[in-house]
PDB file of N, CA and C in Angstrom:
ATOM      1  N   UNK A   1       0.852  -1.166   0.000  1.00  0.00           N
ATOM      2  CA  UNK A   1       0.000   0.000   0.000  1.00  0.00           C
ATOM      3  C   UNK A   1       0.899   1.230   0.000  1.00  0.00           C
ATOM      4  N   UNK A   2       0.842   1.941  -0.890  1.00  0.00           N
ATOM      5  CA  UNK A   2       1.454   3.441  -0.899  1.00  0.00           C
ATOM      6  C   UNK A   2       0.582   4.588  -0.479  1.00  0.00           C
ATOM      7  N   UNK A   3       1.194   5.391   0.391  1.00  0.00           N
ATOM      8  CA  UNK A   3       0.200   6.397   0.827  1.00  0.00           C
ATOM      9  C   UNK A   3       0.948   7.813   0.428  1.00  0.00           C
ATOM     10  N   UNK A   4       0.420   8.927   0.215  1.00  0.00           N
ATOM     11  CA  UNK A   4       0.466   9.887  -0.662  1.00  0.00           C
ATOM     12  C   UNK A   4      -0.318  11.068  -0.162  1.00  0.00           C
ATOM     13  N   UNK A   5       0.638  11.939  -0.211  1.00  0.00           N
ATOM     14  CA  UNK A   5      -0.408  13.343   0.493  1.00  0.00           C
ATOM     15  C   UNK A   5      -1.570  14.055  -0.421  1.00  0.00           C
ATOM     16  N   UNK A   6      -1.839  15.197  -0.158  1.00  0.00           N
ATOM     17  CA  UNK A   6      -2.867  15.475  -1.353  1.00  0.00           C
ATOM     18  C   UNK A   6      -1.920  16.197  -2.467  1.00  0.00           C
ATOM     19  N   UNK A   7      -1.150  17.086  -2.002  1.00  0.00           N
ATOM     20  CA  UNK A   7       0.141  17.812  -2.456  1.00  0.00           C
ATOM     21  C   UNK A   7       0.465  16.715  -3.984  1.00  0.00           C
ATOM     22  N   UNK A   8       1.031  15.689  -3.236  1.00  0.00           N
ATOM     23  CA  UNK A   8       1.815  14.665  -3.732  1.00  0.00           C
ATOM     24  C   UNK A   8       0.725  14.081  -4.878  1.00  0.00           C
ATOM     25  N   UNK A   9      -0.342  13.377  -4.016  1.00  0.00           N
ATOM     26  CA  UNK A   9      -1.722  13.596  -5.342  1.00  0.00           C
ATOM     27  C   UNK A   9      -1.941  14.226  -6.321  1.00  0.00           C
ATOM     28  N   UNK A  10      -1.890  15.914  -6.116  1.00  0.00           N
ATOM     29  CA  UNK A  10      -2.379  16.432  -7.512  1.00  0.00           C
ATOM     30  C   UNK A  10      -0.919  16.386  -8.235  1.00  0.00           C
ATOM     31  N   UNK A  11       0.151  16.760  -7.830  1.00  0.00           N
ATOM     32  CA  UNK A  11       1.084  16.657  -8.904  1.00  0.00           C
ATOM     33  C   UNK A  11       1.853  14.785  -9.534  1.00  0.00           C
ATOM     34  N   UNK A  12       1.526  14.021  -9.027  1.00  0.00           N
ATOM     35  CA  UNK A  12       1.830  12.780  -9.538  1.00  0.00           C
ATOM     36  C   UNK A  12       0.512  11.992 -10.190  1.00  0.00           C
ATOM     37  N   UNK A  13      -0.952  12.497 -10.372  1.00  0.00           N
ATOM     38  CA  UNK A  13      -1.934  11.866  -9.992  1.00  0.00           C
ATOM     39  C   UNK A  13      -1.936  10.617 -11.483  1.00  0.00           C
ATOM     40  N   UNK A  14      -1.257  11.547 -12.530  1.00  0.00           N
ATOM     41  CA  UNK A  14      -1.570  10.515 -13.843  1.00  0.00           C
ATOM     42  C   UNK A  14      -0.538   9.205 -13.443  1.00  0.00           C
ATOM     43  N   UNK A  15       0.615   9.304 -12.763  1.00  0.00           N
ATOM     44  CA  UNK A  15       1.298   7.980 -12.032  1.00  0.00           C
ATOM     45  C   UNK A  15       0.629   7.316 -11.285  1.00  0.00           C
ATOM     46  N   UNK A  16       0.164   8.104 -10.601  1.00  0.00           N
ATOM     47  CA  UNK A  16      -0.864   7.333  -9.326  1.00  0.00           C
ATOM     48  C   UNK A  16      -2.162   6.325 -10.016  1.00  0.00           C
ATOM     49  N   UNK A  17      -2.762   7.161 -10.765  1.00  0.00           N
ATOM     50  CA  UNK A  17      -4.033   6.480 -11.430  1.00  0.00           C
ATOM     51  C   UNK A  17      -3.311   5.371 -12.494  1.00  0.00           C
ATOM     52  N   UNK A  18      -2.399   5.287 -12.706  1.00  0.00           N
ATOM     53  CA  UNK A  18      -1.287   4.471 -13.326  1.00  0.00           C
ATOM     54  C   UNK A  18      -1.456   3.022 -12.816  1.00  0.00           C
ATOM     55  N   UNK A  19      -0.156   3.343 -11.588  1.00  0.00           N
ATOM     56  CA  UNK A  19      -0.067   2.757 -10.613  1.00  0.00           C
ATOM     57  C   UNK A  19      -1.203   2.003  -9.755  1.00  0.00           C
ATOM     58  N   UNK A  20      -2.215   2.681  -9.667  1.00  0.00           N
ATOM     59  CA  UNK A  20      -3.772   1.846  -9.495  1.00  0.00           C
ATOM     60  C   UNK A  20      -4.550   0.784  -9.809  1.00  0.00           C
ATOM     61  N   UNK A  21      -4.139   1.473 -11.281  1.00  0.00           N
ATOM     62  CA  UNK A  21      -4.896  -0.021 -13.021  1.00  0.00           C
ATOM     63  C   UNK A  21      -3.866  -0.868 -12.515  1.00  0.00           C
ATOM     64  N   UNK A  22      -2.571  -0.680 -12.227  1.00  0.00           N
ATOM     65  CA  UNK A  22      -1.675  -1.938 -12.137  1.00  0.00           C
ATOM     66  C   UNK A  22      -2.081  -2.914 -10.826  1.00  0.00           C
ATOM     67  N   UNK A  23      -2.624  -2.493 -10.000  1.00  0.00           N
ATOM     68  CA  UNK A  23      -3.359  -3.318  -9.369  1.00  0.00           C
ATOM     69  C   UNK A  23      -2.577  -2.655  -7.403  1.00  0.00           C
ATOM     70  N   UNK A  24      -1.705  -1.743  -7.647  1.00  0.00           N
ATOM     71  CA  UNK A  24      -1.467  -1.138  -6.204  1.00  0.00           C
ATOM     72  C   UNK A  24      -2.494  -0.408  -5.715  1.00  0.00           C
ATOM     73  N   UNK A  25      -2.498  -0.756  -4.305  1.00  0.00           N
ATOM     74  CA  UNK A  25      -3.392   0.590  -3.502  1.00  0.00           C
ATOM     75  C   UNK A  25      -2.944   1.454  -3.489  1.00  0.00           C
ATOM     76  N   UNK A  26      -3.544   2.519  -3.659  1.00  0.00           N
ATOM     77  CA  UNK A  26      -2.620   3.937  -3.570  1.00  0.00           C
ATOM     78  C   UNK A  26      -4.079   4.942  -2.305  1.00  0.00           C
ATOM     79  N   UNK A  27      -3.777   4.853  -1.073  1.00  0.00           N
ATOM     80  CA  UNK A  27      -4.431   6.040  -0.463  1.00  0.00           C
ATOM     81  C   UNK A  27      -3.835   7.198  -0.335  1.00  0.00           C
ATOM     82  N   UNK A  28      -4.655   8.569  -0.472  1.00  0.00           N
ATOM     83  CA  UNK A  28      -4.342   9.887  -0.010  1.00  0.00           C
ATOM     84  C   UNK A  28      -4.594  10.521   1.024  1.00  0.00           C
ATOM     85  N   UNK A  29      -3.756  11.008   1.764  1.00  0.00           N
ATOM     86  CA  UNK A  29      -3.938  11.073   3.227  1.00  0.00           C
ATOM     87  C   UNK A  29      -3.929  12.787   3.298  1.00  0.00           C
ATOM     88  N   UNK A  30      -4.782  13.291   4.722  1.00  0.00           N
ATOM     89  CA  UNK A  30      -4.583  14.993   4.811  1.00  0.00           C
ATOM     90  C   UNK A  30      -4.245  15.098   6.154  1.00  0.00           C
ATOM     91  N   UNK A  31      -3.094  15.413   5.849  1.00  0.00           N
ATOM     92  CA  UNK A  31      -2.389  15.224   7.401  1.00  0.00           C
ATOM     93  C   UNK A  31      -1.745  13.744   7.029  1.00  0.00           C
ATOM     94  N   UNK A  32      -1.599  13.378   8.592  1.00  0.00           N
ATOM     95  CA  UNK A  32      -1.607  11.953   8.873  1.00  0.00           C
ATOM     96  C   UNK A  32      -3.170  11.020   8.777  1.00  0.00           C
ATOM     97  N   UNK A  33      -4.105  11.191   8.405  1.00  0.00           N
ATOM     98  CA  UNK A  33      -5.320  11.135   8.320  1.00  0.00           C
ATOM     99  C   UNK A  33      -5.646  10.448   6.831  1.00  0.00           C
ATOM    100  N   UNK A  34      -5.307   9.095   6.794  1.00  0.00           N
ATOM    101  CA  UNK A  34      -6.028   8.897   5.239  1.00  0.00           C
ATOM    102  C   UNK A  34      -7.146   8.783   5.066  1.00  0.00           C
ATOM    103  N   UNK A  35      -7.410   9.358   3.756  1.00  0.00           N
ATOM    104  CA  UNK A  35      -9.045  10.361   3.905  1.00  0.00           C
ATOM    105  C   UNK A  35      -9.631   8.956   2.520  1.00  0.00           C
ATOM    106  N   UNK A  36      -8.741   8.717   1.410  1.00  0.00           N
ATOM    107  CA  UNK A  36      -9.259   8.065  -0.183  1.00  0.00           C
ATOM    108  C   UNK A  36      -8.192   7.217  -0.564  1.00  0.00           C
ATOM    109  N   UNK A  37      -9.291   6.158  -0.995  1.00  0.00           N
ATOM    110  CA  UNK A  37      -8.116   5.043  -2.022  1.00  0.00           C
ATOM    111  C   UNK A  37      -8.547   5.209  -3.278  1.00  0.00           C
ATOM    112  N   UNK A  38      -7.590   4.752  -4.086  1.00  0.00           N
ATOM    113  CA  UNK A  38      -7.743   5.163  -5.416  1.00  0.00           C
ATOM    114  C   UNK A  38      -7.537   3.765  -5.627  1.00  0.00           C
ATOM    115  N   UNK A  39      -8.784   3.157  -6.757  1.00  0.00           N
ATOM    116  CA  UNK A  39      -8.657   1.927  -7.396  1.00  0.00           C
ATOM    117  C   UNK A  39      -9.448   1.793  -8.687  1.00  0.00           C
ATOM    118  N   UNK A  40      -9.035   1.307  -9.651  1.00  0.00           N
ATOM    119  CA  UNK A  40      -9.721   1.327 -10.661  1.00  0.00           C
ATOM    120  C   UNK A  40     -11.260   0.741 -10.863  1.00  0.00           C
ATOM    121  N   UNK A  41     -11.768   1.491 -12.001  1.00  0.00           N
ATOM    122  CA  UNK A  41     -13.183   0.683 -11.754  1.00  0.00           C
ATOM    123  C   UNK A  41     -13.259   0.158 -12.677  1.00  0.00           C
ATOM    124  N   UNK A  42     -13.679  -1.255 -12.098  1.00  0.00           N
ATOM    125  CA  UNK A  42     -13.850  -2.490 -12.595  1.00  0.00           C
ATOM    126  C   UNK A  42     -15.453  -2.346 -13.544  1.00  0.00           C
ATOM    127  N   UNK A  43     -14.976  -3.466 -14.562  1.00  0.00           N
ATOM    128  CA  UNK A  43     -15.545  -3.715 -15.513  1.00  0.00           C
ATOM    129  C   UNK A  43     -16.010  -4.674 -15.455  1.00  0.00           C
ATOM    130  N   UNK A  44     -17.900  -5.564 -15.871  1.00  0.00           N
ATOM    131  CA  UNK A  44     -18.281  -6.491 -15.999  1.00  0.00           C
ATOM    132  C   UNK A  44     -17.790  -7.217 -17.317  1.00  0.00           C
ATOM    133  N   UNK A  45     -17.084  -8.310 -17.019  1.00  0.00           N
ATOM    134  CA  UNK A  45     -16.521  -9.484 -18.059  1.00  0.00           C
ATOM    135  C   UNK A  45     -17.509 -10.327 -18.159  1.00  0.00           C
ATOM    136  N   UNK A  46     -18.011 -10.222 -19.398  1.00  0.00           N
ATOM    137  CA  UNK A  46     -18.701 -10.893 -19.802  1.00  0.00           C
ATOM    138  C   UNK A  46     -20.184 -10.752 -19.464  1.00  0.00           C
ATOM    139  N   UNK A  47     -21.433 -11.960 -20.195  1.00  0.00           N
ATOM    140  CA  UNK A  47     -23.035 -11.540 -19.726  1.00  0.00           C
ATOM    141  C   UNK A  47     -23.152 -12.139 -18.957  1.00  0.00           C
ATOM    142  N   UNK A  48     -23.670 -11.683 -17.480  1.00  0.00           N
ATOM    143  CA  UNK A  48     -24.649 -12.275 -16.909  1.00  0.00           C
ATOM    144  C   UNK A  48     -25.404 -13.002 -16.767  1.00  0.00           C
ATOM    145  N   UNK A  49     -25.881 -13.948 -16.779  1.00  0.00           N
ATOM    146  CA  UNK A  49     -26.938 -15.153 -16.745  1.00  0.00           C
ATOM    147  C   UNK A  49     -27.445 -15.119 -15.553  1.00  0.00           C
ATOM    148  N   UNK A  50     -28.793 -14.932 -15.799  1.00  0.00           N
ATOM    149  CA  UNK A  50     -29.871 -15.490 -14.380  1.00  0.00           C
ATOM    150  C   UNK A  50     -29.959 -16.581 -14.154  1.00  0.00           C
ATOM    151  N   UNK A  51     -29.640 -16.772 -12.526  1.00  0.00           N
ATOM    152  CA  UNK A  51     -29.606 -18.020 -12.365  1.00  0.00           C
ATOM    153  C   UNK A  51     -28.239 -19.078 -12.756  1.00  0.00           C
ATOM    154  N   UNK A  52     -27.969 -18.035 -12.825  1.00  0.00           N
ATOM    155  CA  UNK A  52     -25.903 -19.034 -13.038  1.00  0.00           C
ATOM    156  C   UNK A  52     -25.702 -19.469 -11.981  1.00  0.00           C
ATOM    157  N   UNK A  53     -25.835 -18.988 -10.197  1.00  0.00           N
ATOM    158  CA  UNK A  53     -25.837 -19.537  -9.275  1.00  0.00           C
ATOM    159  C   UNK A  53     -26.440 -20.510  -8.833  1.00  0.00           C
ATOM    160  N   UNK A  54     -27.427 -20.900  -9.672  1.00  0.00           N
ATOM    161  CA  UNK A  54     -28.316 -21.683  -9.060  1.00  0.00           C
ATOM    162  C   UNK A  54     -28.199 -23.195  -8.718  1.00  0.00           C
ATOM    163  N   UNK A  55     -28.284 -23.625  -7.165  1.00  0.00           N
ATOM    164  CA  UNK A  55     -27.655 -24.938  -7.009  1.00  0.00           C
ATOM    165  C   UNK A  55     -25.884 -24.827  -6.225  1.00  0.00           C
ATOM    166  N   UNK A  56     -25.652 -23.289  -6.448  1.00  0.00           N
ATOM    167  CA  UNK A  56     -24.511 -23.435  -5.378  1.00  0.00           C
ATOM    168  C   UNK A  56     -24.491 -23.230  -4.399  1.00  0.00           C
ATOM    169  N   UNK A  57     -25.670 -22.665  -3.993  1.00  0.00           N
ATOM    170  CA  UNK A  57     -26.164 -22.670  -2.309  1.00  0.00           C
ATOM    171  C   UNK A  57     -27.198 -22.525  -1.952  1.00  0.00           C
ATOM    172  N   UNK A  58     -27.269 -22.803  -0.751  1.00  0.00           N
ATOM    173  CA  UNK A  58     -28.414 -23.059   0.121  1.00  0.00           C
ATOM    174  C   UNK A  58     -28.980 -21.789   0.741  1.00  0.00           C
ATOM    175  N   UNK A  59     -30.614 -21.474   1.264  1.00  0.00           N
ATOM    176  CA  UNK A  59     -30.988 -20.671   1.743  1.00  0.00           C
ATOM    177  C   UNK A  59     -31.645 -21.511   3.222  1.00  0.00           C
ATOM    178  N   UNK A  60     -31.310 -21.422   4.486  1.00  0.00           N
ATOM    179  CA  UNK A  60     -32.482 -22.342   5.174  1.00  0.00           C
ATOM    180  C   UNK A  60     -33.847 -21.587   5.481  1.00  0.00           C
ATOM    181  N   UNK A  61     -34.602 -22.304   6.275  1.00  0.00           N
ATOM    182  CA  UNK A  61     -36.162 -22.041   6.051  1.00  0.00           C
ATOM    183  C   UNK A  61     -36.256 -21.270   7.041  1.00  0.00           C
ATOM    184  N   UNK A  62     -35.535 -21.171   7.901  1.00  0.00           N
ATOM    185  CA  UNK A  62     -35.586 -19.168   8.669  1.00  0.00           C
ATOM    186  C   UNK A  62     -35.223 -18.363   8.005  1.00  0.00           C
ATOM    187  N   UNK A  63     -34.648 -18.706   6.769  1.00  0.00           N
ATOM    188  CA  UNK A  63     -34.961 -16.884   6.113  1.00  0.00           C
ATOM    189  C   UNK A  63     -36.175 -16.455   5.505  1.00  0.00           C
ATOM    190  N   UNK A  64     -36.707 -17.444   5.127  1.00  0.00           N
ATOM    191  CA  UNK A  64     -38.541 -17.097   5.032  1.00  0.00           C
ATOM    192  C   UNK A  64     -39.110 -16.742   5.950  1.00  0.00           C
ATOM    193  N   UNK A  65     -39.354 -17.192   7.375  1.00  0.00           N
ATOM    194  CA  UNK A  65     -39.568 -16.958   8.656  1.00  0.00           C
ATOM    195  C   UNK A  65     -40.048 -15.339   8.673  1.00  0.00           C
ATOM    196  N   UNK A  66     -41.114 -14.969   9.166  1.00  0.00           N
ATOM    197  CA  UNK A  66     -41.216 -13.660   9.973  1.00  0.00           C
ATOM    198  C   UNK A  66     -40.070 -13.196  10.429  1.00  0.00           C
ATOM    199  N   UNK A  67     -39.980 -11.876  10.892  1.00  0.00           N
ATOM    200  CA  UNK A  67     -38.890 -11.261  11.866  1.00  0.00           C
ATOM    201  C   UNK A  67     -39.679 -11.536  12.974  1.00  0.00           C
ATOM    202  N   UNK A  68     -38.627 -11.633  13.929  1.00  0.00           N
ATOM    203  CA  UNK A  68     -39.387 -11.252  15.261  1.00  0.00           C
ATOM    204  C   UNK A  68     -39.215  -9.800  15.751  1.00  0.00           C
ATOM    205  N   UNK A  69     -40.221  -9.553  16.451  1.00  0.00           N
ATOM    206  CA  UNK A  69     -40.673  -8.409  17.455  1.00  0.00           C
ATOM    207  C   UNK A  69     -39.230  -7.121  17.549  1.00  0.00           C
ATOM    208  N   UNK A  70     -38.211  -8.241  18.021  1.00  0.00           N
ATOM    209  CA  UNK A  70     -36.916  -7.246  18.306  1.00  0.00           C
ATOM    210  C   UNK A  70     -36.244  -7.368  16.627  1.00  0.00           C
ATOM    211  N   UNK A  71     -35.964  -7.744  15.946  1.00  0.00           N
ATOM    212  CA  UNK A  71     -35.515  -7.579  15.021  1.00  0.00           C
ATOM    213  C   UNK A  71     -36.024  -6.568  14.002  1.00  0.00           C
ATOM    214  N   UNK A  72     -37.389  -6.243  14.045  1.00  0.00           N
ATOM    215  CA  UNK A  72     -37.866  -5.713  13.202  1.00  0.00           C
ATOM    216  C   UNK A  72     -38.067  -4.044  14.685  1.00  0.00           C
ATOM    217  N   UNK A  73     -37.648  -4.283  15.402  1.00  0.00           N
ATOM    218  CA  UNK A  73     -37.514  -2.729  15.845  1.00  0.00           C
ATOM    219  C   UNK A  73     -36.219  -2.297  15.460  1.00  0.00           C
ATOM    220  N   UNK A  74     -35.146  -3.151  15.642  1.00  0.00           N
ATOM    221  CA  UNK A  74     -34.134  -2.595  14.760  1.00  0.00           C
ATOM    222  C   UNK A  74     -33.747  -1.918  13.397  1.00  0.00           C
ATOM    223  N   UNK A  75     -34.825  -2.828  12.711  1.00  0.00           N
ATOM    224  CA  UNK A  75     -35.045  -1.795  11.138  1.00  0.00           C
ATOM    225  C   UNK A  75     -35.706  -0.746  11.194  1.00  0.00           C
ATOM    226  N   UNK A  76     -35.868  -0.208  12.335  1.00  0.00           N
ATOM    227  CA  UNK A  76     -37.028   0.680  12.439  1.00  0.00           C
ATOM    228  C   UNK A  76     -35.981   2.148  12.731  1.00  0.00           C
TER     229      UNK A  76
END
């Protein structure tokens, strides 16, 4: 992990965003305080299929289940 001030950020940033795609972390820190990581954004490879998972796992029959009383004050 390389860490990097903001200073250091704006004047290296096309290295940095470089350095990123290559697969390093690069955070920017203000102060001693790292505030952002910089990582590339990822791209979907390939289509999707519904149901490609299907059969690699299990759900059990308490997740159908009601909430109970205290659980559902928590979403609250």
């Amino acid at each position: 992990m390389k860490t990097v001030t903001i200073h250091q950020a704006k004047t290296n940033l096309s290295q940095l965003i470089e350095q990123a795609c290559q697969g390093e972390e690069i955070v920017i820190a203000r102060g001693p305080k790292p505030v952002v990581r910089l990582v590339p954004v990822s791209t979907v490879k390939g289509n999707r299929q519904p149901g490609a998972l299907r059969g690699k796992f299990r759900v059990g029959k308490e997740f159908f289940e009601p909430l109970s009383p205290e659980e559902l004050e928590r979403w609250e």
